[in-house]
PDB file of N, CA and C in Angstrom:
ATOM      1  N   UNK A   1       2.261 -26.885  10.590  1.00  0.00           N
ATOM      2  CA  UNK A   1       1.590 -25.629  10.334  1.00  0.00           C
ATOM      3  C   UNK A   1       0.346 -25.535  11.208  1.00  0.00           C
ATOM      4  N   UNK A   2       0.380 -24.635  12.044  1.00  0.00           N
ATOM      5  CA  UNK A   2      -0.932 -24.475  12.585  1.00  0.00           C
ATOM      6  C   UNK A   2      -1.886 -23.922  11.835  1.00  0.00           C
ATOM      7  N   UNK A   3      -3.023 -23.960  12.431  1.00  0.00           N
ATOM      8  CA  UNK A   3      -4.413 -23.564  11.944  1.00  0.00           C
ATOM      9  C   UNK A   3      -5.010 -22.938  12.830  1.00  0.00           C
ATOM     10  N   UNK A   4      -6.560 -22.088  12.129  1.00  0.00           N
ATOM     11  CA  UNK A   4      -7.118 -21.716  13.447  1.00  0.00           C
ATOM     12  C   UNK A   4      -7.839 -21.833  14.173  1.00  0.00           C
ATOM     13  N   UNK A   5      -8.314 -23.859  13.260  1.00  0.00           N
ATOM     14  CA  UNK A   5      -8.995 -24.315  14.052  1.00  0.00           C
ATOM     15  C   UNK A   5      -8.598 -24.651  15.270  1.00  0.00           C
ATOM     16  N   UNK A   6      -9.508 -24.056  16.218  1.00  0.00           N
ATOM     17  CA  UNK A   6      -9.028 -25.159  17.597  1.00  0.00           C
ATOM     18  C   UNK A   6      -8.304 -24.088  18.513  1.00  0.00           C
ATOM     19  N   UNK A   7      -7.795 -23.471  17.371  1.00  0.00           N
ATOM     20  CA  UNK A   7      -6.699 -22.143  18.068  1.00  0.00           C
ATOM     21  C   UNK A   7      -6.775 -20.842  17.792  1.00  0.00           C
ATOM     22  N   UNK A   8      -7.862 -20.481  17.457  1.00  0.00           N
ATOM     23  CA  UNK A   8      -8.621 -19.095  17.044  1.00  0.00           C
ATOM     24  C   UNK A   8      -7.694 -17.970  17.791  1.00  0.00           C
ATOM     25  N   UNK A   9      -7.296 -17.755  16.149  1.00  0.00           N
ATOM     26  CA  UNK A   9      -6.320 -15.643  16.573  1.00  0.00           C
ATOM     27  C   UNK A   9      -4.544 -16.488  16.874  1.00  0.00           C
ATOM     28  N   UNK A  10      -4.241 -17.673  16.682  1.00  0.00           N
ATOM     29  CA  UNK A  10      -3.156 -17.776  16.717  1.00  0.00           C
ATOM     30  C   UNK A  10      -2.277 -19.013  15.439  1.00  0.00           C
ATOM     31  N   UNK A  11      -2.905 -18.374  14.012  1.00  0.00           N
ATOM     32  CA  UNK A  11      -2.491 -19.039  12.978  1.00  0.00           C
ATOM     33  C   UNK A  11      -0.710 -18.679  12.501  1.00  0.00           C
ATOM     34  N   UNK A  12      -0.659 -17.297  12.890  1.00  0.00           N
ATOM     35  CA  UNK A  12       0.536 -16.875  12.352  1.00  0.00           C
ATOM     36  C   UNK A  12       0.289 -16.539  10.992  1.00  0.00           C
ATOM     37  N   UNK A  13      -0.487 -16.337  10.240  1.00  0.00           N
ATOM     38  CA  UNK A  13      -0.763 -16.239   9.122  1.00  0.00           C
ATOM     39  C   UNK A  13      -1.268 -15.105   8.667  1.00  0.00           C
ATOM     40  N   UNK A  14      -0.672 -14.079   7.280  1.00  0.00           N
ATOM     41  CA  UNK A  14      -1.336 -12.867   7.162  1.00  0.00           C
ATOM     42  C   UNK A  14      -2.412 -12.918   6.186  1.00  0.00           C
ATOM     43  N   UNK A  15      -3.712 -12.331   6.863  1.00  0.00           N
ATOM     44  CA  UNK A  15      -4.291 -12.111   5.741  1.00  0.00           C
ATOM     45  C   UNK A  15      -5.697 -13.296   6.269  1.00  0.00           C
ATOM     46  N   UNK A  16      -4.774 -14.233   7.236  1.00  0.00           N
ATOM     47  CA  UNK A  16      -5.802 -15.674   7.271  1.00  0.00           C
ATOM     48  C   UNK A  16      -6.919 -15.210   8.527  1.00  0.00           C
ATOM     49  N   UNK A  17      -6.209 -14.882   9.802  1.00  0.00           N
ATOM     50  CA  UNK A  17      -7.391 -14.471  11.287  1.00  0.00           C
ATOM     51  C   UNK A  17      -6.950 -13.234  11.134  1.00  0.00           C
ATOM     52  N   UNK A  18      -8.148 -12.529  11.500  1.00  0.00           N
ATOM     53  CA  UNK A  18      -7.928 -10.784  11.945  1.00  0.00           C
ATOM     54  C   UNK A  18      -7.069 -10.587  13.000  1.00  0.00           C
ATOM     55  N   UNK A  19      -6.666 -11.278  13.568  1.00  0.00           N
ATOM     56  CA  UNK A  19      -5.629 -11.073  14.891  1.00  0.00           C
ATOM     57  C   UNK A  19      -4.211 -10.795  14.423  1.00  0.00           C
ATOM     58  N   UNK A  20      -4.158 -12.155  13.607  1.00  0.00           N
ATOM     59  CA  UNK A  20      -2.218 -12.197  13.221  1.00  0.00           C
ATOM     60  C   UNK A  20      -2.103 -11.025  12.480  1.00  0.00           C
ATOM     61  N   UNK A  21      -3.240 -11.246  11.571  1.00  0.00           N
ATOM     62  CA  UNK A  21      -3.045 -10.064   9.923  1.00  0.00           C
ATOM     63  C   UNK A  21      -2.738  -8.798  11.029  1.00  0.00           C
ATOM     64  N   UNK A  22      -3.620  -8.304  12.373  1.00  0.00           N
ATOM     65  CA  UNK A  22      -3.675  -6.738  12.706  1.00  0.00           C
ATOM     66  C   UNK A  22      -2.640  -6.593  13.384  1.00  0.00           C
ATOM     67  N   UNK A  23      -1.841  -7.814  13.930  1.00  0.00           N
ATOM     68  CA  UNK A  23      -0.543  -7.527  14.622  1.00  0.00           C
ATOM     69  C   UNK A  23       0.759  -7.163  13.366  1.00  0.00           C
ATOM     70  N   UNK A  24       0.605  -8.041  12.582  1.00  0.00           N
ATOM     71  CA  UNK A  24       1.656  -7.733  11.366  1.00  0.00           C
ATOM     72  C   UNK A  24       1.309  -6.124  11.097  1.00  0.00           C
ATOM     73  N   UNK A  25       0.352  -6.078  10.703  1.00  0.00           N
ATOM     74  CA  UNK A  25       0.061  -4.264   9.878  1.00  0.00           C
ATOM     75  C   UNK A  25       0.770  -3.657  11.391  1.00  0.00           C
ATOM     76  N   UNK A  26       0.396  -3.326  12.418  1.00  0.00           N
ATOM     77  CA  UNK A  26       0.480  -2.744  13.327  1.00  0.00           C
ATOM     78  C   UNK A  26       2.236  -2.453  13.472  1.00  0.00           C
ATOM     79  N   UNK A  27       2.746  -4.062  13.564  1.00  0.00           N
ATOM     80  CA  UNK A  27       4.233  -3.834  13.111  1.00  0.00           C
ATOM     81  C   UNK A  27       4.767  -2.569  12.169  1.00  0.00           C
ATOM     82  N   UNK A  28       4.501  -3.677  11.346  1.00  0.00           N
ATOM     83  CA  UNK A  28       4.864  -2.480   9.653  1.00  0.00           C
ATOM     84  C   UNK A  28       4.378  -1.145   9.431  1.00  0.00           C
ATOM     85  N   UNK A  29       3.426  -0.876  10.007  1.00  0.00           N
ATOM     86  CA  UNK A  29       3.200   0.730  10.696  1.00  0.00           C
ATOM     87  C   UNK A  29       4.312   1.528  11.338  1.00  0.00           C
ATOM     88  N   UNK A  30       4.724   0.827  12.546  1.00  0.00           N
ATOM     89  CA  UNK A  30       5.258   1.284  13.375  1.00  0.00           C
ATOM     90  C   UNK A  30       6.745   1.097  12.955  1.00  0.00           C
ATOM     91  N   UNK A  31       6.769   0.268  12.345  1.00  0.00           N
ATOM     92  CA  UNK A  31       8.586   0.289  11.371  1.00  0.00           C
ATOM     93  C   UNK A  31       8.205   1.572  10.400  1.00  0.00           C
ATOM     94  N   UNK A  32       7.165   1.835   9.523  1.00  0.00           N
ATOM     95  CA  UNK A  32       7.584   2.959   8.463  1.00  0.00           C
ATOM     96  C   UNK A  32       7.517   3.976   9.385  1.00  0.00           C
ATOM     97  N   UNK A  33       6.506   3.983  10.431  1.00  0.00           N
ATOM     98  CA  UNK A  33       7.050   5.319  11.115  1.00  0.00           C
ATOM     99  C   UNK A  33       8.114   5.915  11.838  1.00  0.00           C
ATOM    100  N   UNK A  34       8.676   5.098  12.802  1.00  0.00           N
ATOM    101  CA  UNK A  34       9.889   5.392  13.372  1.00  0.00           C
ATOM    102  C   UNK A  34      10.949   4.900  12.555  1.00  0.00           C
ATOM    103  N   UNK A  35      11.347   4.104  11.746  1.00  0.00           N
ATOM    104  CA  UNK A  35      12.513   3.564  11.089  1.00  0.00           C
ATOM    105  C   UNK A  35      12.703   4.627   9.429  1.00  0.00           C
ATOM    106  N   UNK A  36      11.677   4.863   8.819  1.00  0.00           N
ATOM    107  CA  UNK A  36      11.373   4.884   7.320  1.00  0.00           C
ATOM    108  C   UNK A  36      11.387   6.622   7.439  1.00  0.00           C
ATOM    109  N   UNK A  37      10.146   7.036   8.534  1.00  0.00           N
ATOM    110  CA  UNK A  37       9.785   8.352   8.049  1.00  0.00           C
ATOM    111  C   UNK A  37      10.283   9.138   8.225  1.00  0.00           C
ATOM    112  N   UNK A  38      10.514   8.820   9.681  1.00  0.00           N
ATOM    113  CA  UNK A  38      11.033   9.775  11.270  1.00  0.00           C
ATOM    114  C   UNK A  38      10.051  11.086  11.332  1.00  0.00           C
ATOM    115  N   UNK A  39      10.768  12.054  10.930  1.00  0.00           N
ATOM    116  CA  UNK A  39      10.312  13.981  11.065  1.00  0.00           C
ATOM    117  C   UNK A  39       9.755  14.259   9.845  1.00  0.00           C
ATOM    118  N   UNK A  40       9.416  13.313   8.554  1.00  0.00           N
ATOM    119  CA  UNK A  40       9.078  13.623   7.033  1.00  0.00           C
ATOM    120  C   UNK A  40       7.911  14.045   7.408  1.00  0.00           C
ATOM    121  N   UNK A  41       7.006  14.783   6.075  1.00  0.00           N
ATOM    122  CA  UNK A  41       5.739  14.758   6.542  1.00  0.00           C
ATOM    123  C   UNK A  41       4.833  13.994   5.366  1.00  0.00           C
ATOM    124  N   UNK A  42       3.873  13.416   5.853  1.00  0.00           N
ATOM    125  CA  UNK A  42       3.642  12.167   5.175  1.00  0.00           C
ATOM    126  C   UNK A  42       2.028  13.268   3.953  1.00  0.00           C
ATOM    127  N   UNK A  43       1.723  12.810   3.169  1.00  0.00           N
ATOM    128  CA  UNK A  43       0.344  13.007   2.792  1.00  0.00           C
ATOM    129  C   UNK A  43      -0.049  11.402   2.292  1.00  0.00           C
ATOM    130  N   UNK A  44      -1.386  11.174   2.562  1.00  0.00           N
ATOM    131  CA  UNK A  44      -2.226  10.369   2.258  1.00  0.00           C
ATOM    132  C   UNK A  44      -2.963  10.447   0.943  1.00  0.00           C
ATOM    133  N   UNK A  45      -2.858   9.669  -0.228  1.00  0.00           N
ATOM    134  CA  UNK A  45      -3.641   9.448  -1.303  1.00  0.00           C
ATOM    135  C   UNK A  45      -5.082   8.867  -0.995  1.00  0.00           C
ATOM    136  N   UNK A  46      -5.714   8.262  -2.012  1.00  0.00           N
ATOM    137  CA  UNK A  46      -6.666   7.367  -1.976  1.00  0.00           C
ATOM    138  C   UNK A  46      -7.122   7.563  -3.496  1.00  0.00           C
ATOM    139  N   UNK A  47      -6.722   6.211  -4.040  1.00  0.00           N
ATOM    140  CA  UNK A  47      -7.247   6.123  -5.838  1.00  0.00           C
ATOM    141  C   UNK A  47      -8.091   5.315  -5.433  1.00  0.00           C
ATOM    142  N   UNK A  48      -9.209   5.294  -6.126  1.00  0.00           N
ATOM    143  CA  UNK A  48     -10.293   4.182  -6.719  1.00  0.00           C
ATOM    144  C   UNK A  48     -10.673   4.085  -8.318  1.00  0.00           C
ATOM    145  N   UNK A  49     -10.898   3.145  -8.457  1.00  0.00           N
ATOM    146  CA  UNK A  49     -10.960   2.384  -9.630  1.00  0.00           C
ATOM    147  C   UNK A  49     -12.926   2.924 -10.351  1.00  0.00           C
ATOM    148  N   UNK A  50     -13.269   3.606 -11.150  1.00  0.00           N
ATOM    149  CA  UNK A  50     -14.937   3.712 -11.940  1.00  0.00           C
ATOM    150  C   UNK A  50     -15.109   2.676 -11.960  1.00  0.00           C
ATOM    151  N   UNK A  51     -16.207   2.511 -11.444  1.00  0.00           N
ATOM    152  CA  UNK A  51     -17.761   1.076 -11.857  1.00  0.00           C
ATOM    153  C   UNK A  51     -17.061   0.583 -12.951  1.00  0.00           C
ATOM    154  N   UNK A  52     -17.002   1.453 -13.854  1.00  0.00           N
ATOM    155  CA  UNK A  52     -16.906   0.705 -15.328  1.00  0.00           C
ATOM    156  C   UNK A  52     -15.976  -0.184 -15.475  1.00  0.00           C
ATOM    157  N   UNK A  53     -14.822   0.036 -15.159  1.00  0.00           N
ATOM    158  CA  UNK A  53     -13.096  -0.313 -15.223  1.00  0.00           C
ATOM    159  C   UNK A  53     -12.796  -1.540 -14.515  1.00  0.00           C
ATOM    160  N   UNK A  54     -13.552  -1.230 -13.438  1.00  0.00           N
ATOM    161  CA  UNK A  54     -13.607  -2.704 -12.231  1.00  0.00           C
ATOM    162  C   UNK A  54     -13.165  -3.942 -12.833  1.00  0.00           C
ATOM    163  N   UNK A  55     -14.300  -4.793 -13.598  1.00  0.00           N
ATOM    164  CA  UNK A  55     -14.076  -5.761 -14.283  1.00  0.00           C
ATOM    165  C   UNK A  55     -13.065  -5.981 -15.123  1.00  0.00           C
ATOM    166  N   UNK A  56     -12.285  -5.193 -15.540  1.00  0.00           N
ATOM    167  CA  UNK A  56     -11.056  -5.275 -16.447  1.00  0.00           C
ATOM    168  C   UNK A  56      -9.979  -5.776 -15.156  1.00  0.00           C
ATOM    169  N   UNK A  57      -9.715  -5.185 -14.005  1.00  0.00           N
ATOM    170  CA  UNK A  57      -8.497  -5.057 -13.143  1.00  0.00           C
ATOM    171  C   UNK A  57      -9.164  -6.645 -12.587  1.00  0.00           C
ATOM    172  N   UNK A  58     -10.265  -6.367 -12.035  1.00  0.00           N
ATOM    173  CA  UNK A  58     -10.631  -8.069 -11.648  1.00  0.00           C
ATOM    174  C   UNK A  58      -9.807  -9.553 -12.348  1.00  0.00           C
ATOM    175  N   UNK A  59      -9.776  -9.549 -14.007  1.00  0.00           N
ATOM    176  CA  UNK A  59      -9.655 -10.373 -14.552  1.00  0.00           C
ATOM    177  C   UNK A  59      -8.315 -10.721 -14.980  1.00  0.00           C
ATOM    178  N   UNK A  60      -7.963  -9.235 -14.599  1.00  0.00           N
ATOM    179  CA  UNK A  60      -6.554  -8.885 -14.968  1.00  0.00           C
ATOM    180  C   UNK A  60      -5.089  -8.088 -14.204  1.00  0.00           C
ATOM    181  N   UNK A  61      -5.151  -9.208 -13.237  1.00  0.00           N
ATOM    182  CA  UNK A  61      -4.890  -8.352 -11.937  1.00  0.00           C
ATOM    183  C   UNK A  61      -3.361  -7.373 -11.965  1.00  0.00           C
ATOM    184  N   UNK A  62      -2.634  -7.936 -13.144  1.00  0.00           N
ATOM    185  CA  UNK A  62      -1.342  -7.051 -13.036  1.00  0.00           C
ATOM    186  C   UNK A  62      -1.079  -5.712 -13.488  1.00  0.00           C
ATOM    187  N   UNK A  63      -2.922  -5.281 -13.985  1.00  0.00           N
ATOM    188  CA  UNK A  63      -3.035  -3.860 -14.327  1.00  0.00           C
ATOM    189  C   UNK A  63      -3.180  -3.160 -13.123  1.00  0.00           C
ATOM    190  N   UNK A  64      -3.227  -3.497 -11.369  1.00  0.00           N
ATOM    191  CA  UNK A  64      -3.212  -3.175 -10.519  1.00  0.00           C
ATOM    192  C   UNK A  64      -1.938  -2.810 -10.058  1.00  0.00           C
ATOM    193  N   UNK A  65      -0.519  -3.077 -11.063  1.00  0.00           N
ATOM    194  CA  UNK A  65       0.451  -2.943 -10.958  1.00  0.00           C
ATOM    195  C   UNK A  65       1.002  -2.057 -11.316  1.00  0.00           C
ATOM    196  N   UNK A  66       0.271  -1.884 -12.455  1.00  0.00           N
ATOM    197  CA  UNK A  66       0.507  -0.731 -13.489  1.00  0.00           C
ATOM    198  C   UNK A  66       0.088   0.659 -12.948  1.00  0.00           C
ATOM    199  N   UNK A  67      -1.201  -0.034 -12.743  1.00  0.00           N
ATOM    200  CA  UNK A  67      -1.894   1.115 -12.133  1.00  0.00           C
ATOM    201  C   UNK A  67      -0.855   2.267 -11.019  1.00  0.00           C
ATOM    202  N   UNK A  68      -0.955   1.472  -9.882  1.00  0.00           N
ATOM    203  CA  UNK A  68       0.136   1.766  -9.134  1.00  0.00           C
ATOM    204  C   UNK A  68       1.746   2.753  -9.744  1.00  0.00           C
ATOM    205  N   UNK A  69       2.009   2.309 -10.474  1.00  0.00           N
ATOM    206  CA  UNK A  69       3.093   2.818 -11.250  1.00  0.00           C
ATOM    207  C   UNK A  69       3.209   3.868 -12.073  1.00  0.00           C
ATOM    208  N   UNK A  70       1.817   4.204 -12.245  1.00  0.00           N
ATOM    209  CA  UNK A  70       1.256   5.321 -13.158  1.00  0.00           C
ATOM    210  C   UNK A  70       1.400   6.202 -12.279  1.00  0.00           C
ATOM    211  N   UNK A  71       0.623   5.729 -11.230  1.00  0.00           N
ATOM    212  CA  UNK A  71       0.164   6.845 -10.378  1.00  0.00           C
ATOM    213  C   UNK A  71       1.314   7.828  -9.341  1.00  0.00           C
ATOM    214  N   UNK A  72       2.387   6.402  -9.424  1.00  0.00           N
ATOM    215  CA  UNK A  72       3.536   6.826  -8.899  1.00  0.00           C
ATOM    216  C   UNK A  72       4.296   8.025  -9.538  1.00  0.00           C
ATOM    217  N   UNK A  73       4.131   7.763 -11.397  1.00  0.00           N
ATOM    218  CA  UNK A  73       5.022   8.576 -11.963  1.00  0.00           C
ATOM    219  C   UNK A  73       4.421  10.193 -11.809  1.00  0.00           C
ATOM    220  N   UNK A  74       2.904  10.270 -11.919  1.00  0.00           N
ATOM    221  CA  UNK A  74       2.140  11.198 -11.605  1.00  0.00           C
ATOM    222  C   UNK A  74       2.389  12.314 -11.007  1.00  0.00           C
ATOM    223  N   UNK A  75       2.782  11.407  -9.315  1.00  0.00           N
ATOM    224  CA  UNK A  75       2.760  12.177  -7.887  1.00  0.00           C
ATOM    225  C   UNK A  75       4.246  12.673  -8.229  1.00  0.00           C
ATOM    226  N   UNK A  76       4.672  11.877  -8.707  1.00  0.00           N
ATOM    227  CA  UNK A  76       6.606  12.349  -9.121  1.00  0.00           C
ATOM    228  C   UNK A  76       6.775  13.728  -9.667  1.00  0.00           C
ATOM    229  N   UNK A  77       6.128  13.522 -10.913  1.00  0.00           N
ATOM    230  CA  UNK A  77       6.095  14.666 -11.898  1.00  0.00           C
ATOM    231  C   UNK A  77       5.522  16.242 -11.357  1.00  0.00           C
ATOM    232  N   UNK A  78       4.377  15.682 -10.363  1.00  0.00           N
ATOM    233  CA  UNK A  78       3.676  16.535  -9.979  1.00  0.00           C
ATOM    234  C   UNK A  78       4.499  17.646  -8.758  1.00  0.00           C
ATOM    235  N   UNK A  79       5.204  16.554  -7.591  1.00  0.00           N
ATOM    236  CA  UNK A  79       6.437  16.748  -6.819  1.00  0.00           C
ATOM    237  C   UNK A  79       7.398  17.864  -7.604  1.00  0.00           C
ATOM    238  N   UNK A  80       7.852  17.156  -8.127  1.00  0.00           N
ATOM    239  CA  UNK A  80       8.850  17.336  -9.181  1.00  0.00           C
ATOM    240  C   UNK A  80       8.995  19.204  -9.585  1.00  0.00           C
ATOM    241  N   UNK A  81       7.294  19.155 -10.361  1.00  0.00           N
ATOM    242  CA  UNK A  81       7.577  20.164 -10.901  1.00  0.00           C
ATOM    243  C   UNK A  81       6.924  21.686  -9.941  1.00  0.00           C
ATOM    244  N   UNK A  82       6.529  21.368  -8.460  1.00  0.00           N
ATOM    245  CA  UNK A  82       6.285  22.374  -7.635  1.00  0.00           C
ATOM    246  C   UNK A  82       8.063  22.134  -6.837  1.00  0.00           C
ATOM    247  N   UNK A  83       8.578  21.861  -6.752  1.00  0.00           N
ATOM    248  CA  UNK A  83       9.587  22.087  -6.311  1.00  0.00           C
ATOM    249  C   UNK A  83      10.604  22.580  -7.203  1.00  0.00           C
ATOM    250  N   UNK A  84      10.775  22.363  -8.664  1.00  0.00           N
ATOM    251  CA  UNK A  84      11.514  23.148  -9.521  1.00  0.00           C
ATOM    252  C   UNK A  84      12.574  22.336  -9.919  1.00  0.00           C
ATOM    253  N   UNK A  85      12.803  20.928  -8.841  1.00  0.00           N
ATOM    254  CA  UNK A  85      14.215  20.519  -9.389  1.00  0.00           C
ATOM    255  C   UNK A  85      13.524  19.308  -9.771  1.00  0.00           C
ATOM    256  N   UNK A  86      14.320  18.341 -11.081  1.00  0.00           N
ATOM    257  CA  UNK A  86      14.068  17.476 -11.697  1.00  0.00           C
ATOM    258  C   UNK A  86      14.714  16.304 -10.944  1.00  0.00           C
ATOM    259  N   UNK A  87      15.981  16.645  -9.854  1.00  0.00           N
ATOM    260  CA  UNK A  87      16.638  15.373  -9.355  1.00  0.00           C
ATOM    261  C   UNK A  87      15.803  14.862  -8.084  1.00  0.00           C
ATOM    262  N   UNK A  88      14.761  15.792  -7.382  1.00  0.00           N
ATOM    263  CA  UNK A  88      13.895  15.700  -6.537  1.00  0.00           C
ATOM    264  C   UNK A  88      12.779  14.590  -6.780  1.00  0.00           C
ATOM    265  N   UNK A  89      12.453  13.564  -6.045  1.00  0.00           N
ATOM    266  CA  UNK A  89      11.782  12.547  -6.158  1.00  0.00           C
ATOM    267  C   UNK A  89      10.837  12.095  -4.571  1.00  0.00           C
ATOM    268  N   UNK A  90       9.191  12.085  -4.581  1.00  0.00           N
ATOM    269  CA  UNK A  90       9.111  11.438  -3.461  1.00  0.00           C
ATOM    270  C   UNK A  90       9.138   9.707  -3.346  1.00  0.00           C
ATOM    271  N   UNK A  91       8.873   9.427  -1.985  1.00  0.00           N
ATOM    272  CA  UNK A  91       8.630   8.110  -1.871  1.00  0.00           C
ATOM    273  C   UNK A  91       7.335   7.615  -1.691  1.00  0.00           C
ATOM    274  N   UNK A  92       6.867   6.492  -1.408  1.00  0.00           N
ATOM    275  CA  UNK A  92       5.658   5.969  -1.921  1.00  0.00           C
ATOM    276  C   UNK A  92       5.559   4.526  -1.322  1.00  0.00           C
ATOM    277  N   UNK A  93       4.509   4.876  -0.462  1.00  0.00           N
ATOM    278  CA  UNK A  93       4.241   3.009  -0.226  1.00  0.00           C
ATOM    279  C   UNK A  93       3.022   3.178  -0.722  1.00  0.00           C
ATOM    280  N   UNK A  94       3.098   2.151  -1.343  1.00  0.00           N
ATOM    281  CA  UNK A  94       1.587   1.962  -2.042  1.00  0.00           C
ATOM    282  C   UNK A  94       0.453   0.183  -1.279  1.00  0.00           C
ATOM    283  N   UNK A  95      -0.703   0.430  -1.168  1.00  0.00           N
ATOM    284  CA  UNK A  95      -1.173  -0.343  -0.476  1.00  0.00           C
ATOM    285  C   UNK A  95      -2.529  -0.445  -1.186  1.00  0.00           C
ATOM    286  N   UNK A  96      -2.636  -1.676  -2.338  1.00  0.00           N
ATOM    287  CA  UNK A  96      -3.823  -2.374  -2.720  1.00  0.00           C
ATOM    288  C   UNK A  96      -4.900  -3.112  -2.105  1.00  0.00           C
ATOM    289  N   UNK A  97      -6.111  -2.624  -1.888  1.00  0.00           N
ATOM    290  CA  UNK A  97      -7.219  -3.011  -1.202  1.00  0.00           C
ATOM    291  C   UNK A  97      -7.920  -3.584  -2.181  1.00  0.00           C
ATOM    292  N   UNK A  98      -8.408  -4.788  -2.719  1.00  0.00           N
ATOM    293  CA  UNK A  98      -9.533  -5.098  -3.719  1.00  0.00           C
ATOM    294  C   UNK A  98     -10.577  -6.115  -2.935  1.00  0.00           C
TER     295      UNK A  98
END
């Protein structure tokens, strides 16, 4: 297993040097866009979590799951019911920052 000591930006590892992690995202970008999206048209969310609440998801991280899932059914329902049909569903990548 390499490291990055010694070998700075070439761990292979996500998440570990800003190099590997920005080549992976950059990938997986470029797969949901040409492979996933194609001609769709995308909208951008952004949830955040109240001051208050913080410490609960901190301690308890699989409410970040939930969370997610809520929010999914939400955008569904919401989809859902400006378009009129119930078999209509969007898609959703969801991407946790903490």
């Amino acid at each position: 297993m390499k490291t990055c000591a010694g070998r700075c930006y070439s761990c292979r590892r996500r998440c570990f040097c800003p190099s590997c992690h920005w080549k992976r995202a950059l990938l997986f970008a470029e797969h949901v866009d040409e492979e996933v999206l194609g001609d769709l048209s995308v909208r951008q969310y952004v949830v955040t979590i109240p001051k208050m609440l913080r410490l609960c998801f901190k301690y308890d991280r699989k409410l970040l799951g939930l969370l997610s899932q809520c929010f999914y059914a939400s955008v569904k329902e919401l989809f859902q019911d400006a378009a009129g049909d119930r078999r209509s569903f969007p898609g959703m990548i969801a991407c946790l920052q903490s």
